[in-house]
Protein backbone atom coordinates (compact mmCIF):
# COMPACT_ATOMS: atom_id res chain seq x y z
CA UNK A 1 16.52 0.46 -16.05
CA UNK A 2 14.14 -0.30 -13.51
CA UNK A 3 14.23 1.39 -10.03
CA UNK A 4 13.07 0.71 -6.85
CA UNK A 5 10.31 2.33 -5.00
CA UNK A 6 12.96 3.46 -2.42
CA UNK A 7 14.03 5.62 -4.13
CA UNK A 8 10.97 7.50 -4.39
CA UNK A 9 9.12 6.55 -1.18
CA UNK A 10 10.12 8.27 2.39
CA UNK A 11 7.57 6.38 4.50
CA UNK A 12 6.23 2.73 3.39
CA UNK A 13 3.52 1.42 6.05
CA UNK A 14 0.81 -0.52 7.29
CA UNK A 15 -1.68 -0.51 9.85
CA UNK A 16 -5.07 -1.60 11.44
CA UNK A 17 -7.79 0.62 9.88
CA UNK A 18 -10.31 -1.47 12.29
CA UNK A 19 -10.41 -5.17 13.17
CA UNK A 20 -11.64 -6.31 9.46
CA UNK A 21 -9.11 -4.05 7.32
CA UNK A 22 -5.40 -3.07 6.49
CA UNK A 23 -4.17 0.10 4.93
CA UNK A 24 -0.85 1.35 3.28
CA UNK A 25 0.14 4.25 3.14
CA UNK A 26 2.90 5.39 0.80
CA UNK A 27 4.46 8.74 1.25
CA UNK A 28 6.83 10.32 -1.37
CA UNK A 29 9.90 11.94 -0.68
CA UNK A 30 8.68 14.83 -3.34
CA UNK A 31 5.83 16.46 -5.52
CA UNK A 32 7.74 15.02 -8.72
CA UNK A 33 8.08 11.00 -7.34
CA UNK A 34 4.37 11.69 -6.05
CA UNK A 35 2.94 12.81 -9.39
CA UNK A 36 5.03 10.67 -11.76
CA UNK A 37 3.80 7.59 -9.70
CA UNK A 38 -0.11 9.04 -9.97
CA UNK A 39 0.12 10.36 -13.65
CA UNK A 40 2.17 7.09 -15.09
CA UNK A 41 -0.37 4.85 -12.94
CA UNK A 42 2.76 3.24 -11.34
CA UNK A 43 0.22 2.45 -8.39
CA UNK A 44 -3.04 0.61 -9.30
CA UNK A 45 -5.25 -1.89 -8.08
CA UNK A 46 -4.51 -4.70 -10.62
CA UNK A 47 -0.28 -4.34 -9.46
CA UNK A 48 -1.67 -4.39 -5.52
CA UNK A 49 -3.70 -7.28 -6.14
CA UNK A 50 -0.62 -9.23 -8.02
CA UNK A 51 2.08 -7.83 -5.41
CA UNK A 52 -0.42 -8.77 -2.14
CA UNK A 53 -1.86 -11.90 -3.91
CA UNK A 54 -5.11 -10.97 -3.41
CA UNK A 55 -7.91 -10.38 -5.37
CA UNK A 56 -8.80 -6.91 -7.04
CA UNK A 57 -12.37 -6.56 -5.11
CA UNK A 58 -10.42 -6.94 -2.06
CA UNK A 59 -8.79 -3.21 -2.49
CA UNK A 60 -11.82 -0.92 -0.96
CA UNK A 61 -10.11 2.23 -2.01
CA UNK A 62 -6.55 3.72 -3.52
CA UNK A 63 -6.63 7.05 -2.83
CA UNK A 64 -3.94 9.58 -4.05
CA UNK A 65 -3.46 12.22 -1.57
CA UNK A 66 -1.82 15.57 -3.04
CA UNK A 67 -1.53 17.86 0.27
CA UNK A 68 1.00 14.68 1.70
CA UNK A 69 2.06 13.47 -1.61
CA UNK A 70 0.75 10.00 -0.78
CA UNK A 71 -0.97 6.79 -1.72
CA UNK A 72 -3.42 5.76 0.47
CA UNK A 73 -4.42 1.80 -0.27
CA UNK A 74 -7.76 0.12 2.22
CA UNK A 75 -8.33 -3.65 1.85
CA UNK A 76 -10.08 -6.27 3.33
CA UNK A 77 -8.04 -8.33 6.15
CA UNK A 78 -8.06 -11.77 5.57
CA UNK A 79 -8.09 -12.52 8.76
CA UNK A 80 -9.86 -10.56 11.63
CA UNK A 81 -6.95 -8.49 13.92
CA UNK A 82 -6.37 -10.79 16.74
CA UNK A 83 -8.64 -13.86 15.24
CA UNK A 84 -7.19 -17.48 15.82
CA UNK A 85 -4.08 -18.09 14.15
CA UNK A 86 -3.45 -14.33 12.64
CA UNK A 87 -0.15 -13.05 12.84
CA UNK A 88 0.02 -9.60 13.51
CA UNK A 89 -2.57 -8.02 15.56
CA UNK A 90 -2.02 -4.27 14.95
CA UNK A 91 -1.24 -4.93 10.64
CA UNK A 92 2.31 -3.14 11.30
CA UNK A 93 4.13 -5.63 9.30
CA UNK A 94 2.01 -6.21 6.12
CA UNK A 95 3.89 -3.75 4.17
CA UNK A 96 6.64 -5.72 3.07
CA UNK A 97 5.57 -6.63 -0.10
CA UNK A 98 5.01 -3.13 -1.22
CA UNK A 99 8.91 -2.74 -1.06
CA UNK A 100 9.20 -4.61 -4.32
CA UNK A 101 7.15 -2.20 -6.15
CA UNK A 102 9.66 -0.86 -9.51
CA UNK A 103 9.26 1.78 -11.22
């Protein structure tokens, strides 16, 4: 039975990191969601790609960080913060799709 990242995830956010990128951080609510997610590769560049609809050389890093038990995940903005016709200027509401993520 699948389950929902919800359950395993305390914090699920976006964010500016600069005018021409996004990042996501996902923070687990434990050591045992964090390393399940890292050992099982629940988390990976190809599932980003699919669940953003973007392209896998658009992800500039996924970085797993132990110390938080978090996922760290950098990628190219489509659109420059505060361009013509972009959406959300600080990238706080980018995140959404992540909450889909099953594990």
């Amino acid at each position: 039975m699948k389950r929902n990242i919800l359950e395993a995830a305390k914090v699920i956010r976006s964010k500016n990191a600069g005018p021409f990128e996004l990042t996501f951080d996902i923070m687990f609510k434990n050591r045992e969601f964090y390393e399940q997610f890292k050992s099982q590769k629940i988390i990976n560049e190809k599932m980003i790609a699919g669940i953003l609809k973007i392209s896998e050389s658009d992800i500039l890093s996924l970085i797993w960080f132990a110390p938080a038990n978090a996922v760290k995940i950098t990628i190219k903005r489509p659109m420059p913060s505060g361009a013509p016709g972009e959406t959300d200027i600080y990238g706080a509401q980018q995140h959404a799709p992540l909450l889909a993520i099953e594990f």
